[in-house]
C-alpha atoms as a PDB file:
ATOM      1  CA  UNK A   1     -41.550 -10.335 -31.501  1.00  0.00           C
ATOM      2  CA  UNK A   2     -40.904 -13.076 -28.835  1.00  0.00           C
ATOM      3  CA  UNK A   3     -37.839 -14.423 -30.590  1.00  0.00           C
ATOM      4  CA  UNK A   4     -36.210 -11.088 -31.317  1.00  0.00           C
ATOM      5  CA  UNK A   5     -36.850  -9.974 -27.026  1.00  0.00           C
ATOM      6  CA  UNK A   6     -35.399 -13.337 -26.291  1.00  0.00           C
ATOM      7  CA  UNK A   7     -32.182 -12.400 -29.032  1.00  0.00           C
ATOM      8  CA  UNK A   8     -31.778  -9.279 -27.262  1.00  0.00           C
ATOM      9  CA  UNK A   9     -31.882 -10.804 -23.864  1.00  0.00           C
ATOM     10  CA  UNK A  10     -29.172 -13.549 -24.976  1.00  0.00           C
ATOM     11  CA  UNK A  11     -27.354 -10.594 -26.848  1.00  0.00           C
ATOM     12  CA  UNK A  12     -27.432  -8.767 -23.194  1.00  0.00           C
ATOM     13  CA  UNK A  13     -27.003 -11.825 -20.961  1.00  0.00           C
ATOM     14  CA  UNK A  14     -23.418 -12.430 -23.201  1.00  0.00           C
ATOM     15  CA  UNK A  15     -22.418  -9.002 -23.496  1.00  0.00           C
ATOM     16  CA  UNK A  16     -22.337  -9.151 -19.116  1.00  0.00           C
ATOM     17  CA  UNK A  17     -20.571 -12.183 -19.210  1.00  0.00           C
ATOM     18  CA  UNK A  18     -17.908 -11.053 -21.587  1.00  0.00           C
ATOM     19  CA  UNK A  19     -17.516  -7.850 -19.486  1.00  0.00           C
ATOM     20  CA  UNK A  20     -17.508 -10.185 -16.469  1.00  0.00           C
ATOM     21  CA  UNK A  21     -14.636 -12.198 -18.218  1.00  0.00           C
ATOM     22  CA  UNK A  22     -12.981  -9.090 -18.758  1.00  0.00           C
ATOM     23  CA  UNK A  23     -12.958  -7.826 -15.445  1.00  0.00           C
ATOM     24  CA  UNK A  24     -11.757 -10.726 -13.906  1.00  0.00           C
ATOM     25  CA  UNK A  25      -8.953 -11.220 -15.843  1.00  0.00           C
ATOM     26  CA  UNK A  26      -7.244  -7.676 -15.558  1.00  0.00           C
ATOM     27  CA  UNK A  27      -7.760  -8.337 -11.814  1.00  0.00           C
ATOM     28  CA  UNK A  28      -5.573 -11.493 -12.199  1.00  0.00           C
ATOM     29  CA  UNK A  29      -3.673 -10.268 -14.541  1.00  0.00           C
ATOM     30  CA  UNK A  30      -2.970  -7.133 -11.925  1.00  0.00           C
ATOM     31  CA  UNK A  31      -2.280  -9.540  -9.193  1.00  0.00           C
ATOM     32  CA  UNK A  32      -0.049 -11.989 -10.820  1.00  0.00           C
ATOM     33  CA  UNK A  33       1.808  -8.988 -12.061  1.00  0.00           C
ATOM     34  CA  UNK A  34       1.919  -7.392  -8.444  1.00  0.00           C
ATOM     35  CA  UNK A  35       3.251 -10.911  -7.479  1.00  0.00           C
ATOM     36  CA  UNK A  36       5.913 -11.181  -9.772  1.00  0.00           C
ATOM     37  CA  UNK A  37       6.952  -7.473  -8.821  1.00  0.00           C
ATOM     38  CA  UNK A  38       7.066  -8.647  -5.030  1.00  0.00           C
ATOM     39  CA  UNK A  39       9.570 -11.701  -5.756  1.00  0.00           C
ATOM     40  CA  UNK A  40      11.665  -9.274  -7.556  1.00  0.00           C
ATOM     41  CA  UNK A  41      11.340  -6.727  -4.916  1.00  0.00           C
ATOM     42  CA  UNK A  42      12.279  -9.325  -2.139  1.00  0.00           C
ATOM     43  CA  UNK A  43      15.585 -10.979  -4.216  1.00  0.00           C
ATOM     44  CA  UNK A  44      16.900  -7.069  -4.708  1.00  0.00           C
ATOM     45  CA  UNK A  45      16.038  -6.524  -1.134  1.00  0.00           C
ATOM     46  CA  UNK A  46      18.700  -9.741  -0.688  1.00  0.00           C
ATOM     47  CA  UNK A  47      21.204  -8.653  -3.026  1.00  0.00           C
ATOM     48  CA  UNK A  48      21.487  -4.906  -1.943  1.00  0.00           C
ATOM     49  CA  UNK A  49      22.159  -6.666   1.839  1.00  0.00           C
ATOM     50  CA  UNK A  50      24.713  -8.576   0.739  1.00  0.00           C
ATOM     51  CA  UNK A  51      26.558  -5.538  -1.565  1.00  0.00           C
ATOM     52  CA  UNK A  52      25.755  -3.686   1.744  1.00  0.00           C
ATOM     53  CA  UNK A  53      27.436  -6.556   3.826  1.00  0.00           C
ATOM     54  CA  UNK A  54      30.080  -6.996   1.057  1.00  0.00           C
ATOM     55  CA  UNK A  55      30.789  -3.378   1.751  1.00  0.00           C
ATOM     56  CA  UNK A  56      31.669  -3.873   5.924  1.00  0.00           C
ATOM     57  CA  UNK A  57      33.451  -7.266   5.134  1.00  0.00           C
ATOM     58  CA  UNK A  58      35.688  -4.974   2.799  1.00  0.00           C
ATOM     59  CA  UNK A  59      35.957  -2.774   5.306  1.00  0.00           C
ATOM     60  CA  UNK A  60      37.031  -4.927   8.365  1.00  0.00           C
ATOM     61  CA  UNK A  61      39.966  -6.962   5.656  1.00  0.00           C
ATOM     62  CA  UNK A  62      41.053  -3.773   4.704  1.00  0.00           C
ATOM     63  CA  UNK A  63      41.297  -3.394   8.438  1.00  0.00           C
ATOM     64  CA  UNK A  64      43.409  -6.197   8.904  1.00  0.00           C
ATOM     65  CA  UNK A  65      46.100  -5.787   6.330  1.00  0.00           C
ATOM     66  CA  UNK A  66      46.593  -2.154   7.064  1.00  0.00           C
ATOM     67  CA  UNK A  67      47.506  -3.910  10.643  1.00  0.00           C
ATOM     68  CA  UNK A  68      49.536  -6.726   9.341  1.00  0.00           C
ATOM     69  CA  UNK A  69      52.602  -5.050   9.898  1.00  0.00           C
ATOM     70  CA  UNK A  70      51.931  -4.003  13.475  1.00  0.00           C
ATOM     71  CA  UNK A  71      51.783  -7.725  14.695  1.00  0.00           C
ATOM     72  CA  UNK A  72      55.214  -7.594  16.388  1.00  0.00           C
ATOM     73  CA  UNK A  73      54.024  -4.481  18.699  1.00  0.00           C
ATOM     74  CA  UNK A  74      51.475  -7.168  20.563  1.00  0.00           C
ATOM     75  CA  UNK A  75      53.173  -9.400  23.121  1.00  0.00           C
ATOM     76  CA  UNK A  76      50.403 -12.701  23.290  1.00  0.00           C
ATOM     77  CA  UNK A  77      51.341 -15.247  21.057  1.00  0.00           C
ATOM     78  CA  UNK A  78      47.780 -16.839  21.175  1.00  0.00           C
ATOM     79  CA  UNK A  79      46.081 -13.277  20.353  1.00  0.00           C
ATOM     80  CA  UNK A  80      48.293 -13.247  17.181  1.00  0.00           C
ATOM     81  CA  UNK A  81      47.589 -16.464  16.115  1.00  0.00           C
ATOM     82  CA  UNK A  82      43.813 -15.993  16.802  1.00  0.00           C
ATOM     83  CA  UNK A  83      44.336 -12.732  14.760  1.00  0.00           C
ATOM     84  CA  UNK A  84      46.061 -14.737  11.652  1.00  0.00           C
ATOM     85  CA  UNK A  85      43.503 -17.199  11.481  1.00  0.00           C
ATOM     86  CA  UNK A  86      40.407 -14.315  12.177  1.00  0.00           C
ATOM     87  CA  UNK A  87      42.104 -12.753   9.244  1.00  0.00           C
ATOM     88  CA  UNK A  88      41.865 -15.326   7.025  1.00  0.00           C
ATOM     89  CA  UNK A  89      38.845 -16.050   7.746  1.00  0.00           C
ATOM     90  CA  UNK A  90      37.051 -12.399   6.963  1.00  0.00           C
ATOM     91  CA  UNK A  91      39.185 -12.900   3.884  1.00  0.00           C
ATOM     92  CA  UNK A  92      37.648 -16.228   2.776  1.00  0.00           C
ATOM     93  CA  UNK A  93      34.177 -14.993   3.676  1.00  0.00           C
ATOM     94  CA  UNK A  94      34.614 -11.555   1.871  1.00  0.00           C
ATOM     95  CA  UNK A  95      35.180 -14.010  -1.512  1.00  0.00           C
ATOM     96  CA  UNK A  96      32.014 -15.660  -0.614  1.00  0.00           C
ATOM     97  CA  UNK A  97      30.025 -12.260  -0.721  1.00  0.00           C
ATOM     98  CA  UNK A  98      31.741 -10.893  -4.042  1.00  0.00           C
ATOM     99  CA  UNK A  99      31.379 -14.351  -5.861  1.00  0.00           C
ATOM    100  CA  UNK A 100      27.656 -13.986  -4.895  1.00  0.00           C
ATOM    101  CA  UNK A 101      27.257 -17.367  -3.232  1.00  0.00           C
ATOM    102  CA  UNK A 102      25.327 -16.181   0.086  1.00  0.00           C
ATOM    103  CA  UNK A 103      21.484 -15.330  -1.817  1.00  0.00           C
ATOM    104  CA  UNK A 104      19.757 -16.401   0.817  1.00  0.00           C
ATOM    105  CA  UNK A 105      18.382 -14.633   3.689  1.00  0.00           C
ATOM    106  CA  UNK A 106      19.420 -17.022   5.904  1.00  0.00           C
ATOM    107  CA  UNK A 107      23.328 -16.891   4.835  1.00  0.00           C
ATOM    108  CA  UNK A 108      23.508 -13.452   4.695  1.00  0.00           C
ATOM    109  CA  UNK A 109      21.670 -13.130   8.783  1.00  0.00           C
ATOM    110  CA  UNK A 110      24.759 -15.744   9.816  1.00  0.00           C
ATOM    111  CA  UNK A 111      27.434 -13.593   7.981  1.00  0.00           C
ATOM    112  CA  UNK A 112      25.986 -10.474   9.785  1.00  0.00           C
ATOM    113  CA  UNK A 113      26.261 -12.278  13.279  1.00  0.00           C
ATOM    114  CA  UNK A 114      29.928 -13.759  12.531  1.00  0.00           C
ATOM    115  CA  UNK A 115      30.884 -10.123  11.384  1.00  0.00           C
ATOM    116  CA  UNK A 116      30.202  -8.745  14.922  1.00  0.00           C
ATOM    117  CA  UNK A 117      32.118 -11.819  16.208  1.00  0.00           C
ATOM    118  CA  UNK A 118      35.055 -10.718  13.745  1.00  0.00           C
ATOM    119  CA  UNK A 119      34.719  -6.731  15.004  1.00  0.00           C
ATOM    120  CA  UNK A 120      34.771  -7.751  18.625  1.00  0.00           C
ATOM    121  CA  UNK A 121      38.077  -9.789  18.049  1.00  0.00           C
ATOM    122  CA  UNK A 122      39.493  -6.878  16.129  1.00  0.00           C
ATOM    123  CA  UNK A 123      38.407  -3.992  18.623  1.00  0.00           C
ATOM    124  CA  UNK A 124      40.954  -5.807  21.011  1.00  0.00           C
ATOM    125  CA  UNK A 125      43.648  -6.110  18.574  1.00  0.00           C
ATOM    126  CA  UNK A 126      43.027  -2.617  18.155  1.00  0.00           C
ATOM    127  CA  UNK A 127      43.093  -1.587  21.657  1.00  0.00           C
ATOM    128  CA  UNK A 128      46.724  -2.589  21.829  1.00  0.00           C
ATOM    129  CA  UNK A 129      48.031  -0.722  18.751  1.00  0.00           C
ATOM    130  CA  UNK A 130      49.380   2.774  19.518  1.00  0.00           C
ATOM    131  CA  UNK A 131      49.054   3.984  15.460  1.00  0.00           C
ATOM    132  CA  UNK A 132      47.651   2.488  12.675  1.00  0.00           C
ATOM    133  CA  UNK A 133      47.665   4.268   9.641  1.00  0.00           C
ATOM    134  CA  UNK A 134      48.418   2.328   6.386  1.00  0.00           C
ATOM    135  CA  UNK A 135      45.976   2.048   3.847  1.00  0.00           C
ATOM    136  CA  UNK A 136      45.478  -0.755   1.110  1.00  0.00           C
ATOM    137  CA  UNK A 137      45.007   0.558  -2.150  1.00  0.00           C
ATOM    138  CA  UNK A 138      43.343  -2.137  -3.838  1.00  0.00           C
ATOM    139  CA  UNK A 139      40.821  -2.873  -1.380  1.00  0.00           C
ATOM    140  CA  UNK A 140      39.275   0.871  -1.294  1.00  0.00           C
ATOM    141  CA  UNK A 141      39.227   0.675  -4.635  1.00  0.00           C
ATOM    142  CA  UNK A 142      36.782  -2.399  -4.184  1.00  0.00           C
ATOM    143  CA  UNK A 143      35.099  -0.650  -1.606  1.00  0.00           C
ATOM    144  CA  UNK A 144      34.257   2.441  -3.910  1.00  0.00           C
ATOM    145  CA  UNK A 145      33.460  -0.306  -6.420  1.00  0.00           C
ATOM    146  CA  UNK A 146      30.781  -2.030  -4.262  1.00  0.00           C
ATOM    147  CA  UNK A 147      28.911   1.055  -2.957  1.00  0.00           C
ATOM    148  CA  UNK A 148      28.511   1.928  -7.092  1.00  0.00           C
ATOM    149  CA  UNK A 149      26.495  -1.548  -7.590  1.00  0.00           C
ATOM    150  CA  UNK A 150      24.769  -1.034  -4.051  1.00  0.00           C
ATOM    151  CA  UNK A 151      23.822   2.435  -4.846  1.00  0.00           C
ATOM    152  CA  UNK A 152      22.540   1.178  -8.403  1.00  0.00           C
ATOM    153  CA  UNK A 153      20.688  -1.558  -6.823  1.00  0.00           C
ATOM    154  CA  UNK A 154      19.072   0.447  -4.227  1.00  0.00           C
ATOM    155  CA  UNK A 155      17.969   2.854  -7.350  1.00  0.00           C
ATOM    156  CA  UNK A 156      15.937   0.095  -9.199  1.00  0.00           C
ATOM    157  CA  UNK A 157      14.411  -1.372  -5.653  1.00  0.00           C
ATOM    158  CA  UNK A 158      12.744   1.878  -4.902  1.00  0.00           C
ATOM    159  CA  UNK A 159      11.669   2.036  -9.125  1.00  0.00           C
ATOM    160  CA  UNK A 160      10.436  -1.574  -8.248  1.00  0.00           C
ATOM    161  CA  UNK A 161       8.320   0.018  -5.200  1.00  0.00           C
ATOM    162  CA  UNK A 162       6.632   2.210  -6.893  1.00  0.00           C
ATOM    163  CA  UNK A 163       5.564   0.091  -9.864  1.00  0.00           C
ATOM    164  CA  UNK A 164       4.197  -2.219  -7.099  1.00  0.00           C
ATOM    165  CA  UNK A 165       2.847   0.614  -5.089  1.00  0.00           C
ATOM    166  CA  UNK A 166       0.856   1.248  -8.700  1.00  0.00           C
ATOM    167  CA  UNK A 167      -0.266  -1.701  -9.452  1.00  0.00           C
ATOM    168  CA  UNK A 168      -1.637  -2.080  -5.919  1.00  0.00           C
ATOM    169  CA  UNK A 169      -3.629   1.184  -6.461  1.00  0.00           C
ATOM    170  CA  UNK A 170      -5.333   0.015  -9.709  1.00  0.00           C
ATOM    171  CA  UNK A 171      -6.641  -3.222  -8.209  1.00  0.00           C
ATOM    172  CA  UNK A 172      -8.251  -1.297  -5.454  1.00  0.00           C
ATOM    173  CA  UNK A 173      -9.915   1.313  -7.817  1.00  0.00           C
ATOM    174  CA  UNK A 174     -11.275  -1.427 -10.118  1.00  0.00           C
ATOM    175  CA  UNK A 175     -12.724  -3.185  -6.715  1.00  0.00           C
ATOM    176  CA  UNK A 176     -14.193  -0.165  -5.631  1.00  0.00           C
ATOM    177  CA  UNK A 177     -18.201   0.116  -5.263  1.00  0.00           C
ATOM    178  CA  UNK A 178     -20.049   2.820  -7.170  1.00  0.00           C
ATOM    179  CA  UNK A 179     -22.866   4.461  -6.313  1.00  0.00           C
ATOM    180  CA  UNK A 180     -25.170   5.641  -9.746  1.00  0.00           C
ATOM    181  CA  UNK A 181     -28.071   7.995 -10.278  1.00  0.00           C
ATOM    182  CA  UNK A 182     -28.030   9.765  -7.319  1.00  0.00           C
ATOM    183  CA  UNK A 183     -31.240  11.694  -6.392  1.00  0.00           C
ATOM    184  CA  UNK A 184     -32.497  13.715  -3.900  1.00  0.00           C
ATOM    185  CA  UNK A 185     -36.383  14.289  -3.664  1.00  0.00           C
ATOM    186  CA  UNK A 186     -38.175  16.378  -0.994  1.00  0.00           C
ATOM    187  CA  UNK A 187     -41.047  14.819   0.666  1.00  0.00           C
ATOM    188  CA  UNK A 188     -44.356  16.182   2.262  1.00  0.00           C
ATOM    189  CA  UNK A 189     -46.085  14.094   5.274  1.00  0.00           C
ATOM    190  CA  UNK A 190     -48.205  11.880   2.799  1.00  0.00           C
ATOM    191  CA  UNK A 191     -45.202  11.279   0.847  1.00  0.00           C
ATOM    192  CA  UNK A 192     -45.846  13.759  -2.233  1.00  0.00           C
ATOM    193  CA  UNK A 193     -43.328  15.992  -3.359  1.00  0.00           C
ATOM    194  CA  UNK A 194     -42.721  18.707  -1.110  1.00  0.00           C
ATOM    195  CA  UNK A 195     -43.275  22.345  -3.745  1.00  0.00           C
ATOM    196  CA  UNK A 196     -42.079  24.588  -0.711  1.00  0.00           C
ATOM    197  CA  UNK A 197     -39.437  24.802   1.572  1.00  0.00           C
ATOM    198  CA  UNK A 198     -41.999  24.770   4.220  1.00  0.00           C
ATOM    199  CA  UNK A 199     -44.283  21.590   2.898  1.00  0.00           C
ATOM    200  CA  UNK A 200     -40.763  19.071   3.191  1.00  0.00           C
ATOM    201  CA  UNK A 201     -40.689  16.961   6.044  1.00  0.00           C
ATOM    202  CA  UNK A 202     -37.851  14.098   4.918  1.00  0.00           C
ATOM    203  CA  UNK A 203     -35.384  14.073   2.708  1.00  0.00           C
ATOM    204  CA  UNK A 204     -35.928  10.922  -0.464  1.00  0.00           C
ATOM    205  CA  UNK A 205     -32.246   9.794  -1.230  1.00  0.00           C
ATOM    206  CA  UNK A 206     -31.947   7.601  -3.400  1.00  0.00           C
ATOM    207  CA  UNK A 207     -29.367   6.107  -5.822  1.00  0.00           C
ATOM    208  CA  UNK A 208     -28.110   2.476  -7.498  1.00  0.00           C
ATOM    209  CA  UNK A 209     -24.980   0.188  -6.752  1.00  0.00           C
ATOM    210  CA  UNK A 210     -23.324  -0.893 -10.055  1.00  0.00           C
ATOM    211  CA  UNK A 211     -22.474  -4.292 -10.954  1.00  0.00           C
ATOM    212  CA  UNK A 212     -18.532  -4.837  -9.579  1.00  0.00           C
ATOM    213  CA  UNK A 213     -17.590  -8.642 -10.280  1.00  0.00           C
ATOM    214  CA  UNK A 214     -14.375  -7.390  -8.572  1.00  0.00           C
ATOM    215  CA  UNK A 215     -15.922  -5.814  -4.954  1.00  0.00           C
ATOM    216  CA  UNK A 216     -15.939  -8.022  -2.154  1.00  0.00           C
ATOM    217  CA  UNK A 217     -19.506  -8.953  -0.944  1.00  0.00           C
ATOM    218  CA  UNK A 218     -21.392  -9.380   1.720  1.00  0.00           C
ATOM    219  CA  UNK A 219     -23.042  -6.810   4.104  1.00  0.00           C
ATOM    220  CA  UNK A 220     -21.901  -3.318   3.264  1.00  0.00           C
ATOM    221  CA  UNK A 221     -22.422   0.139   5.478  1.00  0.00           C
ATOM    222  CA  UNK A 222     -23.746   2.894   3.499  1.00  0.00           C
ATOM    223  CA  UNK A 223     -23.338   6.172   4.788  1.00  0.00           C
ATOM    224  CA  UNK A 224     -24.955   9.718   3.224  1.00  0.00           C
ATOM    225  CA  UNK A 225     -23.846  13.082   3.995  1.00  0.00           C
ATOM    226  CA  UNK A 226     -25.752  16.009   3.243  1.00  0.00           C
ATOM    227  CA  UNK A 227     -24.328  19.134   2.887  1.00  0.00           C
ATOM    228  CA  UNK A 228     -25.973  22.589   3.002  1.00  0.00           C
ATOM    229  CA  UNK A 229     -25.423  25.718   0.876  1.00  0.00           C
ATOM    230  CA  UNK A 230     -23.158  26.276   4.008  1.00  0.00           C
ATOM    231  CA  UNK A 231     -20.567  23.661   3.463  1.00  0.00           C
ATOM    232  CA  UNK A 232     -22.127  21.903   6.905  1.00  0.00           C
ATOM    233  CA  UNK A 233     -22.834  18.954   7.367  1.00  0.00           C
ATOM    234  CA  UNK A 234     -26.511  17.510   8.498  1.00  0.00           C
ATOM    235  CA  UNK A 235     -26.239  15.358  11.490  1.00  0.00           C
ATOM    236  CA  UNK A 236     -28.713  14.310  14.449  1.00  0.00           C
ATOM    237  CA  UNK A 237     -25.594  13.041  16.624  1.00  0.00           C
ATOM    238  CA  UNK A 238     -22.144  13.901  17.295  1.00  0.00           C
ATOM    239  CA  UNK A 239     -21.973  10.484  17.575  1.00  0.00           C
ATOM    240  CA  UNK A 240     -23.261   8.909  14.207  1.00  0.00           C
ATOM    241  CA  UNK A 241     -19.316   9.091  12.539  1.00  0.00           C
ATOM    242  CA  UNK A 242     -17.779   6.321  10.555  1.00  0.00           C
ATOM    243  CA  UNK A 243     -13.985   5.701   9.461  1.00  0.00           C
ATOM    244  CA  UNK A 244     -12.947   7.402   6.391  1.00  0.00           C
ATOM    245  CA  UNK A 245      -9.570   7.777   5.361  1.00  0.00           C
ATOM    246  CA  UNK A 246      -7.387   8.262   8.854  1.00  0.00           C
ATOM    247  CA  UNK A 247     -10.738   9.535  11.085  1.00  0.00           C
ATOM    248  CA  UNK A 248     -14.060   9.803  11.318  1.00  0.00           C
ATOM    249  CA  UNK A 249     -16.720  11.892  10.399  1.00  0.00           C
ATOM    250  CA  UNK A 250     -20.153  12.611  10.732  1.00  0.00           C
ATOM    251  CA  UNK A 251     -22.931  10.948   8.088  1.00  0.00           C
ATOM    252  CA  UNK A 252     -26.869  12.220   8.071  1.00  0.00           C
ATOM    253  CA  UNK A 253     -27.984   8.948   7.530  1.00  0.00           C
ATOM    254  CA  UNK A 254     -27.021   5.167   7.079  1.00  0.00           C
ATOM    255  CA  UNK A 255     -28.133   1.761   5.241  1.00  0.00           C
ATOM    256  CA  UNK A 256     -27.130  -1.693   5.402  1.00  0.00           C
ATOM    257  CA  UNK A 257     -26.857  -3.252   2.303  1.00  0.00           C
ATOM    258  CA  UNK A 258     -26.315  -7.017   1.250  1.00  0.00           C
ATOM    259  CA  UNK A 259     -24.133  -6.610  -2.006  1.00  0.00           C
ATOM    260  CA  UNK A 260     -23.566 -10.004  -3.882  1.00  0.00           C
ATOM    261  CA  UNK A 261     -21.591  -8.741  -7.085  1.00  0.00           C
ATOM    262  CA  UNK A 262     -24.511  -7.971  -9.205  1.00  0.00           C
ATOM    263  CA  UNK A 263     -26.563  -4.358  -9.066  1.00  0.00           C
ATOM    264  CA  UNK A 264     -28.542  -3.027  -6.912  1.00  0.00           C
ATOM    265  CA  UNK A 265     -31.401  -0.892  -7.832  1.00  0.00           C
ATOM    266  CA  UNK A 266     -33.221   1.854  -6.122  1.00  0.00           C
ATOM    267  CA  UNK A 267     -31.616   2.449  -2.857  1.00  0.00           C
ATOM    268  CA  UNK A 268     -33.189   4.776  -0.409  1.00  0.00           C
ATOM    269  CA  UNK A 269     -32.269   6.499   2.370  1.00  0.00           C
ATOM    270  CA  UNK A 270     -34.081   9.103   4.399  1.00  0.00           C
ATOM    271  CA  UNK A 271     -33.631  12.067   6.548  1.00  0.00           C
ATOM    272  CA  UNK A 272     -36.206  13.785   8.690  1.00  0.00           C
ATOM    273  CA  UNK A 273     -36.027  17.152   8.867  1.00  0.00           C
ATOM    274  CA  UNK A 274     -36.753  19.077  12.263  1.00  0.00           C
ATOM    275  CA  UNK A 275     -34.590  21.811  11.681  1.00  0.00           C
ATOM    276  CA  UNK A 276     -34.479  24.790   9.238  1.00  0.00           C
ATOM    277  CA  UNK A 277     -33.638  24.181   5.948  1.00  0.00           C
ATOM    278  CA  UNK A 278     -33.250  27.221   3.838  1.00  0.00           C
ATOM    279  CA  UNK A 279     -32.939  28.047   0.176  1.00  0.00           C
ATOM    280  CA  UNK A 280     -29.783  27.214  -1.863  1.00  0.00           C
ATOM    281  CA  UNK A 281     -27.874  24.591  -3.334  1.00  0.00           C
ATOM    282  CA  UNK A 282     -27.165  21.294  -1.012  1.00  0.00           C
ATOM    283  CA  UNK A 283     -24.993  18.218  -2.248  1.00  0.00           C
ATOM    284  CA  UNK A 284     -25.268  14.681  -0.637  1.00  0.00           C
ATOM    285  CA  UNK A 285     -22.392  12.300  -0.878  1.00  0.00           C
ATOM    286  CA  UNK A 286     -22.687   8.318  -0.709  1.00  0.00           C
ATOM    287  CA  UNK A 287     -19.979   6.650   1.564  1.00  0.00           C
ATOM    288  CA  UNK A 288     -19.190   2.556   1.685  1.00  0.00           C
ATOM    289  CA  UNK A 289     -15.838   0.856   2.465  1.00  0.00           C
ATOM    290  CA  UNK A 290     -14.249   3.733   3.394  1.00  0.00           C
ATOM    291  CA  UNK A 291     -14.132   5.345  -0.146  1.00  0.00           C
ATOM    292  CA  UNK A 292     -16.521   8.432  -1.154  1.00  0.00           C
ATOM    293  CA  UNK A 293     -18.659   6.221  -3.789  1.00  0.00           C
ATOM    294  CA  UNK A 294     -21.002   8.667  -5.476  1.00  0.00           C
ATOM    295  CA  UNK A 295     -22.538  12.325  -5.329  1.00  0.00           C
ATOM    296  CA  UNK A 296     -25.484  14.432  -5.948  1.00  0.00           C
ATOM    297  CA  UNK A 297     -26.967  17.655  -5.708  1.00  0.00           C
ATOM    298  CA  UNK A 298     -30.273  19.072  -5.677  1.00  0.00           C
ATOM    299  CA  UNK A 299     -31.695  22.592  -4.917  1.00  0.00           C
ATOM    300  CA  UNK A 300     -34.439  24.027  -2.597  1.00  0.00           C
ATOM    301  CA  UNK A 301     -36.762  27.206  -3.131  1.00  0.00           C
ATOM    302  CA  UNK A 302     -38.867  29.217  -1.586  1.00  0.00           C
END
C-alpha cells in the first residue's frame, strides 16, 4: 500500500510540474509573440511617417515646378538663386523618401525639421507671386500614388494593434488569481451554525486561492463584498473602498494574504453582524488585484 500512495504522489507531484511547464511556456510564448508584434508595430509606425512625409515633400516639389516659370516676375537675384538650389534640394530629398533610404526615426525627425526650413523659404517666394496656377501632372499622380500605400499601411498598423491589444489581454487573464469554493456559513456566538436568522452573529466566508505559476506574488489585498437580496452592499464605513476598475467601491470585509504561486487553502474572512439581516438570497464576491476573482451565494431563513 505504501509503494502504490508514494506512485500516486510521484504520479501527482509530475502531473503539477508538467502543468507548471505548460503554463509557463504559453506565457513566454504570449510575450515573445507580443514582442515580435511591437517591433512590427514600431517599423510600420516608421514607414507610414515617411509615406506621410513622402506625401508633403511631393507636395512642396510639385510646388516648385508649378512656379518655375514665374521666376522672372521676382526682382532679387540672390532669392532666385537660393530658390534654384532650395529646389533642387526638396527634389533630391523627395528621391531619398521614395527610394526608402530614411528608416530610421532619426532621419525621418531631420527631414521633418528641414521641410519647415524648405516651406519658410517658399512662403516668401510665394509672397511675391501675384498668380500661380500651373499644375504638374506627373507629380499628383505620385501624390495620389503615395496616399494609396499610406492609407494601406495605416490599415495593417491598426490590424497590428489589435492583435497586440489581444495578446496583451490573454497574458493578463492567464495571470489572474482565482478564488475557489466559495462558502458562506452563518455563525452563532460560540461559533456553531447559526439555524435562525436571529441566532447569527458573524458571517464565516470562506474560500481557496488556486495554484497560478503565472500571478505575481507577494502580499495580496483581499476584499469581500456582500450583497443582500436588495442588490446593497454590506459596509461598516463609507470609507473601507478599494480601486476597481476606474473607482472605488465599498468591500464588507478585507484579508491580507501572502501568495507565493502555489494554493492556498481555507481562507476566511468574517463579518459581524449588528444590523438586520432578513430572509432572501445574498451573494458575496471575492476581490484581489483589481479583478472580481470569485463568487458565492448562500441563503438565509426564518
Amino acid at each position: 500500500m505504501a509503494l502504490i500512495e508514494k506512485i500516486k504522489e510521484n504520479k501527482l507531484f509530475w502531473g503539477v510540474i508538467a502543468l507548471a511547464v505548460v503554463l509557463v511556456t504559453l506565457v513566454i510564448i504570449l510575450l515573445v509573440q507580443s514582442t515580435k508584434q511591437a517591433k512590427e508595430i514600431e517599423r510600420l509606425e516608421v514607414d507610414k511617417e515617411r509615406m506621410e512625409l513622402e506625401h508633403e515633400y511631393a507636395d512642396l516639389a510639385e510646388q516648385y515646378a508649378i512656379y518655375e516659370g514665374q521666376k522672372m516676375v521676382l526682382k532679387n537675384d540672390s532669392l532666385i538663386e537660393r530658390l534654384e538650389a532650395e529646389q533642387i534640394k526638396v527634389q533630391r530629398l523627395y528621391e531619398e523618401l521614395k527610394s526608402e533610404k530614411a528608416t530610421s526615426a532619426k532621419r525621418i525627425a531631420e527631414l521633418r525639421a528641414e521641410l519647415e526650413t524648405l516651406r519658410g523659404i517658399m512662403r516668401v517666394y510665394v509672397a511675391q507671386i501675384d498668380s500661380l496656377n500651373r499644375e504638374n501632372k506627373n507629380l499628383r499622380a505620385e501624390n495620389r500614388k503615395v496616399r494609396r500605400e499610406y492609407e494601406k499601411v495605416s490599415e495593417r498598423a491598426e490590424v497590428l494593434l489589435n492583435q497586440r491589444d489581444s495578446l496583451h489581454e490573454k497574458v493578463t487573464i492567464a495571470s489572474k488569481l482565482d478564488a475557489v469554493n466559495v462558502r458562506v456559513v452563518p455563525l452563532r456566538n460560540n461559533g456553531k451554525v447559526a439555524k435562525k436568522i436571529k441566532q447569527i452573529n458573524k458571517l464565516e466566508i470562506s474560500f481557496s486561492i488556486a495554484k497560478n505559476v503565472t500571478a505575481s506574488t507577494g502580499e495580496k489585498y483581499v476584499y469581500a463584498r456582500i450583497r443582500k437580496p436588495d442588490g446593497d452592499i454590506l459596509f461598516k464605513s463609507e470609507s473601507n473602498v478599494f480601486p476597481f476598475e476606474d473607482g472605488n467601491i465599498v468591500y464588507s470585509c478585507s484579508k491580507i494574504i501572502e501568495f507565493a504561486g502555489e494554493e492556498i487553502s481555507d481562507v476566511k474572512m468574517y463579518w459581524d453582524v449588528d444590523e438586520y439581516l432578513y430572509p432572501g438570497d445574498y451573494e458575496v464576491e471575492i476581490f484581489a488585484d483589481n479583478y472580481l476573482i470569485g463568487n458565492g451565494s448562500f441563503s438565509l431563513t426564518k
